[in-house]
N, C-alpha and C. Protein backbone atom coordinates (compact mmCIF):
# COMPACT_ATOMS: atom_id res chain seq x y z
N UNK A 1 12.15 5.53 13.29
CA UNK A 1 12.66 6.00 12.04
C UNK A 1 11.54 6.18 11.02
N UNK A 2 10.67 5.24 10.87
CA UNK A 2 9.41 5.46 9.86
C UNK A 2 8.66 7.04 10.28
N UNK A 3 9.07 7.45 11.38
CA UNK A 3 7.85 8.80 12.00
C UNK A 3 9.02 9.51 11.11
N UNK A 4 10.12 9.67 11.05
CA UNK A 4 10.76 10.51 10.66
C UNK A 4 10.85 10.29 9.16
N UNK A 5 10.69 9.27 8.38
CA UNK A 5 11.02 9.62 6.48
C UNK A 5 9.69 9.82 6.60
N UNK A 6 8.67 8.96 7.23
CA UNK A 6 7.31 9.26 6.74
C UNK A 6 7.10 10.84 5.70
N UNK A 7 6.99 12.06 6.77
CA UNK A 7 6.66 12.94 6.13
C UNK A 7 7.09 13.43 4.42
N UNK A 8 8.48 12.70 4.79
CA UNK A 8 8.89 13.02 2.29
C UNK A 8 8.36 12.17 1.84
N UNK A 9 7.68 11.32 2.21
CA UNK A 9 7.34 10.31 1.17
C UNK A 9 6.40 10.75 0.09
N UNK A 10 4.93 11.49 0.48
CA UNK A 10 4.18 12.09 -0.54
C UNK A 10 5.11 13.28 -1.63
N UNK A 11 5.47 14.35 -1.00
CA UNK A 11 6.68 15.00 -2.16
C UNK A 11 7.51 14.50 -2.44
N UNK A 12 7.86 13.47 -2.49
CA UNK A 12 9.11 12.66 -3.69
C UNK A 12 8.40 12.20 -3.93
N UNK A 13 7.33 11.26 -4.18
CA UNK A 13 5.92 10.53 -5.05
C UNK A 13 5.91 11.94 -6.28
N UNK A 14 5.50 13.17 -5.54
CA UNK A 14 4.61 14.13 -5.96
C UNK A 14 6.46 14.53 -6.82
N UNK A 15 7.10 14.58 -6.44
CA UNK A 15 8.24 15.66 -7.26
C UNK A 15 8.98 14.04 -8.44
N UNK A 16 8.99 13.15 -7.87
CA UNK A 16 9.30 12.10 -8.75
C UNK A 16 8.01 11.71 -10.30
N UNK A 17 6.48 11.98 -10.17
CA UNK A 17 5.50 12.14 -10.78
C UNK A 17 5.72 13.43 -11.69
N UNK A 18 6.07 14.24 -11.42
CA UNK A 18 6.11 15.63 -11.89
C UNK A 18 7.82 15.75 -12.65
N UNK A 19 9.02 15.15 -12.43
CA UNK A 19 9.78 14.90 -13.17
C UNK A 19 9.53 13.37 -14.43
N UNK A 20 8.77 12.10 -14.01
CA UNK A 20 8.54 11.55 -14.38
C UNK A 20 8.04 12.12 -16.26
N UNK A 21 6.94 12.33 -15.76
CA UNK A 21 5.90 13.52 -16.78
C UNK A 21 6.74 14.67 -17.54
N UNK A 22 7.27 15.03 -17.03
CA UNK A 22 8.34 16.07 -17.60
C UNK A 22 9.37 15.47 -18.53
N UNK A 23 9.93 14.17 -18.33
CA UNK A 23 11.00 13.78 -19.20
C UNK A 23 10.27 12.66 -20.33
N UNK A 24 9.10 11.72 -20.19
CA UNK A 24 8.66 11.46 -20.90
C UNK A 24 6.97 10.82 -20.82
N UNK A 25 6.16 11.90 -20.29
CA UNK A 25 5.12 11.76 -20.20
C UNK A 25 4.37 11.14 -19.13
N UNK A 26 2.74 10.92 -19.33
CA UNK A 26 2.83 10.78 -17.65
C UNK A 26 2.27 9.58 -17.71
N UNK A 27 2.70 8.33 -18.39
CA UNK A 27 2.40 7.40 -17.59
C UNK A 27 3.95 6.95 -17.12
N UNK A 28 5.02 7.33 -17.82
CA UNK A 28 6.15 7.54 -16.99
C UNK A 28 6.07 8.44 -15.70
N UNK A 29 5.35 9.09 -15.11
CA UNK A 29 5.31 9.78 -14.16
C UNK A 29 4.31 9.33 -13.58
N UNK A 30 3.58 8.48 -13.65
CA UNK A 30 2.95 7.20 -12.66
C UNK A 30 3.99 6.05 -12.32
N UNK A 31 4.48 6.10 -13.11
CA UNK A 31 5.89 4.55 -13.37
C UNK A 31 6.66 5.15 -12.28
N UNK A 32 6.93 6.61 -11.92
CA UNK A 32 8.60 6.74 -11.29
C UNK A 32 7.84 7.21 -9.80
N UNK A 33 6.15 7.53 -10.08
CA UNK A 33 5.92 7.22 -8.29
C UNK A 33 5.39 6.27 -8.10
N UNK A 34 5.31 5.53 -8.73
CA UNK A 34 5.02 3.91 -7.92
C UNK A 34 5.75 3.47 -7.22
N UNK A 35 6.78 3.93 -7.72
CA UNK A 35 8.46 3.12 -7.72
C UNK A 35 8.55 3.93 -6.40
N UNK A 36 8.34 5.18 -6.28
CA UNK A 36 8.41 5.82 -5.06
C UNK A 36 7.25 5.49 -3.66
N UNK A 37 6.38 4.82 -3.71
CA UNK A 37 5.54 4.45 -3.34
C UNK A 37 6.09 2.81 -2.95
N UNK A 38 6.68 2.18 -3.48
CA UNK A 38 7.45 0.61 -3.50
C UNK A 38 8.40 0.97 -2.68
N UNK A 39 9.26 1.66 -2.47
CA UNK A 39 10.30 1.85 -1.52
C UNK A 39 9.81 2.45 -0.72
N UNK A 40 8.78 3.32 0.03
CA UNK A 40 8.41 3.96 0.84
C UNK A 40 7.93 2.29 1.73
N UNK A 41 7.17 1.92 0.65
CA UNK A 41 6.42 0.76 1.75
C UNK A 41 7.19 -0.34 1.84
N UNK A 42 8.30 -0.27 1.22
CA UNK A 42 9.10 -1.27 1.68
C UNK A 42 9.88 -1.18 2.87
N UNK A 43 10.33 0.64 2.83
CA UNK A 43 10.85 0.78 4.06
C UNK A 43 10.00 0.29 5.62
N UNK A 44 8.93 0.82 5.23
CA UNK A 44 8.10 0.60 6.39
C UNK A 44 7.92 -0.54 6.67
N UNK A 45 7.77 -1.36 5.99
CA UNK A 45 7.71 -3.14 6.01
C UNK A 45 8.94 -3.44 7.26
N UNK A 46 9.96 -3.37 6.64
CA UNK A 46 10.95 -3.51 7.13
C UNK A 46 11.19 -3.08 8.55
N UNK A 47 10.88 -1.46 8.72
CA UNK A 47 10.88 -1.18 9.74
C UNK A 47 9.92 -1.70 11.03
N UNK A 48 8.92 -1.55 10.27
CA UNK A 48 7.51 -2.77 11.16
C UNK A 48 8.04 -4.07 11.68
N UNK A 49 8.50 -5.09 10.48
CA UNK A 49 9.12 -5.70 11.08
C UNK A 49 9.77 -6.19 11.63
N UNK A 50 11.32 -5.47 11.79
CA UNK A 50 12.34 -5.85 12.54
C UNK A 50 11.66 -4.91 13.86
N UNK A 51 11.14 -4.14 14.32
CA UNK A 51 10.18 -3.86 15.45
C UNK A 51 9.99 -4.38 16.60
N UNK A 52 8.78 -4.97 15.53
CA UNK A 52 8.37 -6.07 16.15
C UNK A 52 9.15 -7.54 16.34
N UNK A 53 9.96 -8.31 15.41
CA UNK A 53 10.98 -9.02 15.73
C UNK A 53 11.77 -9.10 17.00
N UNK A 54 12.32 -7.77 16.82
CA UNK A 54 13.31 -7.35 18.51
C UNK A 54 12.22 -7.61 19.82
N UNK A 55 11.19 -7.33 19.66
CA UNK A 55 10.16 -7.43 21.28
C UNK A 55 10.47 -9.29 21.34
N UNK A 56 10.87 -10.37 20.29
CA UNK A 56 10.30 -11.58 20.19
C UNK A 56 12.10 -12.07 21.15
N UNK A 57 12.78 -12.13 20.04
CA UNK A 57 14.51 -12.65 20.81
C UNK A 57 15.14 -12.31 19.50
N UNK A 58 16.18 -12.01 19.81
CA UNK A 58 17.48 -12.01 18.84
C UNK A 58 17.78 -13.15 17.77
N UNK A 59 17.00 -14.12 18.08
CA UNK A 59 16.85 -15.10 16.78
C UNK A 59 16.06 -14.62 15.97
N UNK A 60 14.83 -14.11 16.07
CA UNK A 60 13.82 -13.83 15.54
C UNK A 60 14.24 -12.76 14.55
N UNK A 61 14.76 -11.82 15.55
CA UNK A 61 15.14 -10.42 14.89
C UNK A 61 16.72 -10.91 13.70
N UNK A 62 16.83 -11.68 13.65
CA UNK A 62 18.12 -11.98 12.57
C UNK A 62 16.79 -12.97 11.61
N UNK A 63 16.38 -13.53 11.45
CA UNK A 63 15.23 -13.97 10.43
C UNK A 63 14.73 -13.53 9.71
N UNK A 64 13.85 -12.68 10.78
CA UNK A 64 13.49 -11.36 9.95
C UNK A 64 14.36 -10.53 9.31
N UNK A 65 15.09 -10.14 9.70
CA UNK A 65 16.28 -9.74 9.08
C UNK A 65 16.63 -9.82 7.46
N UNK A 66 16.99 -11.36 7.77
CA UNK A 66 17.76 -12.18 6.48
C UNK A 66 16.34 -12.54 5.75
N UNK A 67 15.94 -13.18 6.36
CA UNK A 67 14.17 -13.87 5.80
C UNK A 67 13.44 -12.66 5.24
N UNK A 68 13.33 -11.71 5.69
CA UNK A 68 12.59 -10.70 5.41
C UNK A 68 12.90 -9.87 4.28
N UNK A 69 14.43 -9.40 3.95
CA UNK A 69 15.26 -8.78 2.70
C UNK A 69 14.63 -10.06 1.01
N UNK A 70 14.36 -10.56 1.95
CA UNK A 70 14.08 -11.81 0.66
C UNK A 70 12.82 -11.45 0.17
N UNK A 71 12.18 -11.64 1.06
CA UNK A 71 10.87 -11.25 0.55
C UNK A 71 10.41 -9.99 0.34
N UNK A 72 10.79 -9.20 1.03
CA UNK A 72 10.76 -7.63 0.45
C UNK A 72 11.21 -7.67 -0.82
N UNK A 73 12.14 -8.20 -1.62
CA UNK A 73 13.56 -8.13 -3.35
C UNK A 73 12.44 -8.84 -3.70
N UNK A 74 11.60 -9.91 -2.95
CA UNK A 74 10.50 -10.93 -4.45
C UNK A 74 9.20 -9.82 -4.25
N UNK A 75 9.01 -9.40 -3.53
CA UNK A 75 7.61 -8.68 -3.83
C UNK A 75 8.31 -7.83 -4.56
N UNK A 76 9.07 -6.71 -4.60
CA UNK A 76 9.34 -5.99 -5.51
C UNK A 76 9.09 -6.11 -7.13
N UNK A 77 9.67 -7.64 -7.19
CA UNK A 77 10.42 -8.43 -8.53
C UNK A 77 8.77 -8.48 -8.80
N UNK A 78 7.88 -9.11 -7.93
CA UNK A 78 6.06 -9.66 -8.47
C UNK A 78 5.79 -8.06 -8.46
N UNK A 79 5.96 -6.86 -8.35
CA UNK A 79 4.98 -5.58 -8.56
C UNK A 79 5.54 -5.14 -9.77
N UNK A 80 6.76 -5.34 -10.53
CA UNK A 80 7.46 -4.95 -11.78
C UNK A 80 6.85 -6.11 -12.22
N UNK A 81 6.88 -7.16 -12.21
CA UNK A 81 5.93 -8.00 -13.37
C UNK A 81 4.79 -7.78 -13.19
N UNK A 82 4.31 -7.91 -12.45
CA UNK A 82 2.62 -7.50 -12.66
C UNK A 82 2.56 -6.22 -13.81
N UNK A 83 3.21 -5.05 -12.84
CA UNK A 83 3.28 -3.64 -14.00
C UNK A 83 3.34 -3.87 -14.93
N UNK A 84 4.63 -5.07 -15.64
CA UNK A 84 4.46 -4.95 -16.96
C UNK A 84 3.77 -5.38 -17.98
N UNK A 85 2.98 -5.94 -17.10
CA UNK A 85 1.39 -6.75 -17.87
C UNK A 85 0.57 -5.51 -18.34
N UNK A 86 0.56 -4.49 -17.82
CA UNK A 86 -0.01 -3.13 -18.53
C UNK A 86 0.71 -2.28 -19.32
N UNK A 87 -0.04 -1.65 -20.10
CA UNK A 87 0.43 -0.72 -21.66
C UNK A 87 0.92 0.48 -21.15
N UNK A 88 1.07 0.47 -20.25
CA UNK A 88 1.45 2.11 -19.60
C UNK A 88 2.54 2.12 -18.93
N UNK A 89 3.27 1.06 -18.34
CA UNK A 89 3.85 1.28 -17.39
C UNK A 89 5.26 1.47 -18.07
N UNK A 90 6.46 2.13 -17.55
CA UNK A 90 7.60 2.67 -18.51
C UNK A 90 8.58 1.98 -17.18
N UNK A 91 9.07 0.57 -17.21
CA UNK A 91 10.23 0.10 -16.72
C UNK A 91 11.40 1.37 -16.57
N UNK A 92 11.74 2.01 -17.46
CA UNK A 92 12.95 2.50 -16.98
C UNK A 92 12.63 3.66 -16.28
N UNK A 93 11.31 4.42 -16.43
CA UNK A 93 10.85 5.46 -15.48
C UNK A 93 11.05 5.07 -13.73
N UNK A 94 10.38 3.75 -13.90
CA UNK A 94 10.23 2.66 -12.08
C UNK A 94 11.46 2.92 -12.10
N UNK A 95 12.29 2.16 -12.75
CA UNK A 95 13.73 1.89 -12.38
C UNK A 95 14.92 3.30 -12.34
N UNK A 96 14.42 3.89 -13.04
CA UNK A 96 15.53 5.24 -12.66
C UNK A 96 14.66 5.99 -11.50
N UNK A 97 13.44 5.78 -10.86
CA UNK A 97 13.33 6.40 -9.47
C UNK A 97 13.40 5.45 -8.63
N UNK A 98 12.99 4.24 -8.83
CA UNK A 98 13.47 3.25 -7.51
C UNK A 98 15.18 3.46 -7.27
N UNK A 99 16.23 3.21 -8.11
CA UNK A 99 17.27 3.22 -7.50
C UNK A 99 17.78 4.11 -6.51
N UNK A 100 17.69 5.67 -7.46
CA UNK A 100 18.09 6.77 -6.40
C UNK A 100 17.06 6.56 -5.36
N UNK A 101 16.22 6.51 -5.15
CA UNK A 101 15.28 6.64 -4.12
C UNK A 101 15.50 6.08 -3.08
N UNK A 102 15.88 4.96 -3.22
CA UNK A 102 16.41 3.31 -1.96
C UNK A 102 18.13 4.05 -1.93
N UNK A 103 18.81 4.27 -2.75
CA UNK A 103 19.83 4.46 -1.97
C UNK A 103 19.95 5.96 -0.80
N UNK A 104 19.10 6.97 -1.32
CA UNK A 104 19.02 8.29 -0.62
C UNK A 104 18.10 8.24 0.62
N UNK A 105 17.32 6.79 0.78
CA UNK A 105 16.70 6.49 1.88
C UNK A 105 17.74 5.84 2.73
N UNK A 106 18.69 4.76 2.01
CA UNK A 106 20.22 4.26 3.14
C UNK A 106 20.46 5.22 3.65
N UNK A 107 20.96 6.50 2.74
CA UNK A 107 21.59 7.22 3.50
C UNK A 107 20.83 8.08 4.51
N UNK A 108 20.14 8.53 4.01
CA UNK A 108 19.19 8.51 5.41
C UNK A 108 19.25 7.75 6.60
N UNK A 109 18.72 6.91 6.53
CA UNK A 109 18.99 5.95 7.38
C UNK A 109 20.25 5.70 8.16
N UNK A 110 21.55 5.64 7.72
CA UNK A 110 22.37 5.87 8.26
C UNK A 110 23.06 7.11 9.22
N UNK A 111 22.51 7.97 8.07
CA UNK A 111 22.59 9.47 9.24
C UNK A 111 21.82 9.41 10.11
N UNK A 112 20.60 8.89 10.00
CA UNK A 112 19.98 9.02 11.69
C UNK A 112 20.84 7.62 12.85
N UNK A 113 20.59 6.65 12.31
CA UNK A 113 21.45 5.79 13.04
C UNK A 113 22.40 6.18 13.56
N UNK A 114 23.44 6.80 13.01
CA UNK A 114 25.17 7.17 13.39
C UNK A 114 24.69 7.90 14.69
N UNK A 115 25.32 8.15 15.49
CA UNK A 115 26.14 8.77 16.56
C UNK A 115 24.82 8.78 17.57
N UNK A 116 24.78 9.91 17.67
CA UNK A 116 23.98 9.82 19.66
C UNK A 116 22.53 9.81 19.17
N UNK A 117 22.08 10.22 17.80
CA UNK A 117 20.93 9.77 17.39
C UNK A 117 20.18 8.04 17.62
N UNK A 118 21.42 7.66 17.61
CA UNK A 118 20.87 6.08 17.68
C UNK A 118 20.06 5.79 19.15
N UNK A 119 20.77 6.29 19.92
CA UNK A 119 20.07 5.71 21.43
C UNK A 119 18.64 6.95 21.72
N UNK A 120 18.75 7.99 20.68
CA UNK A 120 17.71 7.97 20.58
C UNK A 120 16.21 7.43 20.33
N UNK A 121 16.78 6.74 19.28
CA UNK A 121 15.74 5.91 18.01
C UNK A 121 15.28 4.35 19.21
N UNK A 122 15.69 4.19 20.08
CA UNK A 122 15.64 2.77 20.82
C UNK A 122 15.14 3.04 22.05
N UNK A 123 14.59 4.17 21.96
CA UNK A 123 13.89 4.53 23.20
C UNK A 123 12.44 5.69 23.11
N UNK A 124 11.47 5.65 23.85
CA UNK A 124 10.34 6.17 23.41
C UNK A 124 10.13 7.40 23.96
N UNK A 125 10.33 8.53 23.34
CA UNK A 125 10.56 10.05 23.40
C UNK A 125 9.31 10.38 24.65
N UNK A 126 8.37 9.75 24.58
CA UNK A 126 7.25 9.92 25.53
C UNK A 126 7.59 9.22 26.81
N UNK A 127 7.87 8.01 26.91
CA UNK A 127 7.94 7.46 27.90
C UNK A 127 9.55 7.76 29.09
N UNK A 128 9.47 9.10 29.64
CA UNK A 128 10.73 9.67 30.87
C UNK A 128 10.54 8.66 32.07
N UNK A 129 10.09 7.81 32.53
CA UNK A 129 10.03 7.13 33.80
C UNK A 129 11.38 6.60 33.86
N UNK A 130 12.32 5.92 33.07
CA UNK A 130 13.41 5.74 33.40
C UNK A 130 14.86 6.61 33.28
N UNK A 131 14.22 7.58 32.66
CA UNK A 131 15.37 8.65 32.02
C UNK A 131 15.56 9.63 33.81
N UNK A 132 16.97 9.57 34.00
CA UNK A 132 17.49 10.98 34.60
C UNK A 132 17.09 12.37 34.25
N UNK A 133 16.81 13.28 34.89
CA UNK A 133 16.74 14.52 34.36
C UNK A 133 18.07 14.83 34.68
């Protein structure tokens, strides 16, 4: 799944920066791609890790899971405080592109998951040695 959002991630940075700037200047349009930049790598976090989790056992992969949502929500929470230790950064710029952003990545996410896509995603497009033709 990361091979597949990967590629929007720089144009929603780049189109979230460029609306940012447009509605109130551009260190708000650094503020609303950071924020786009925070959910990109959060996704990937996530995805990295439950990954790798699943190769370990099904305990592991529920840890990470639960354990992991945690710490992904506190790093978030430590990169908005840090930010706001600087004169530039516009909280509600971050926060009106982080939200839409994380939820239009669920849905994402869910559309690829749903239906015959899924047993796609759990198997390695390169590797046919066990696949039927």
């Amino acid at each position: 799944m990361i091979r597949r959002i990967s590629p929007f991630a720089l144009p929603v940075a780049v189109a979230a920066f460029a609306l940012g700037t447009l509605m109130d200047g551009t260190d708000a349009g650094w503020s609303a791609a950071i924020a786009i930049v925070v959910v990109y790598v959060n996704f990937v976090a996530h995805g990295s890790s439950l990954a790798l989790a699943a190769t370990i056992s099904p305990s592991v992969l529920y840890a990470v899971g639960l354990g992991g949502f945690l710490v992904r929500l506190g790093v978030i929470v430590l990169v908005i405080a840090l930010l706001q230790q600087t004169e530039w950064f516009s909280i509600l710029a971050f926060i009106a592109a982080l939200i839409p952003a994380t939820i239009a990545l669920l849905v994402v996410e869910m559309k690829l998951v749903s239906g015959r896509m899924q047993a796609d995603l759990w198997t390695d497009a390169s590797d046919r040695r066990g696949v039927a033709p």
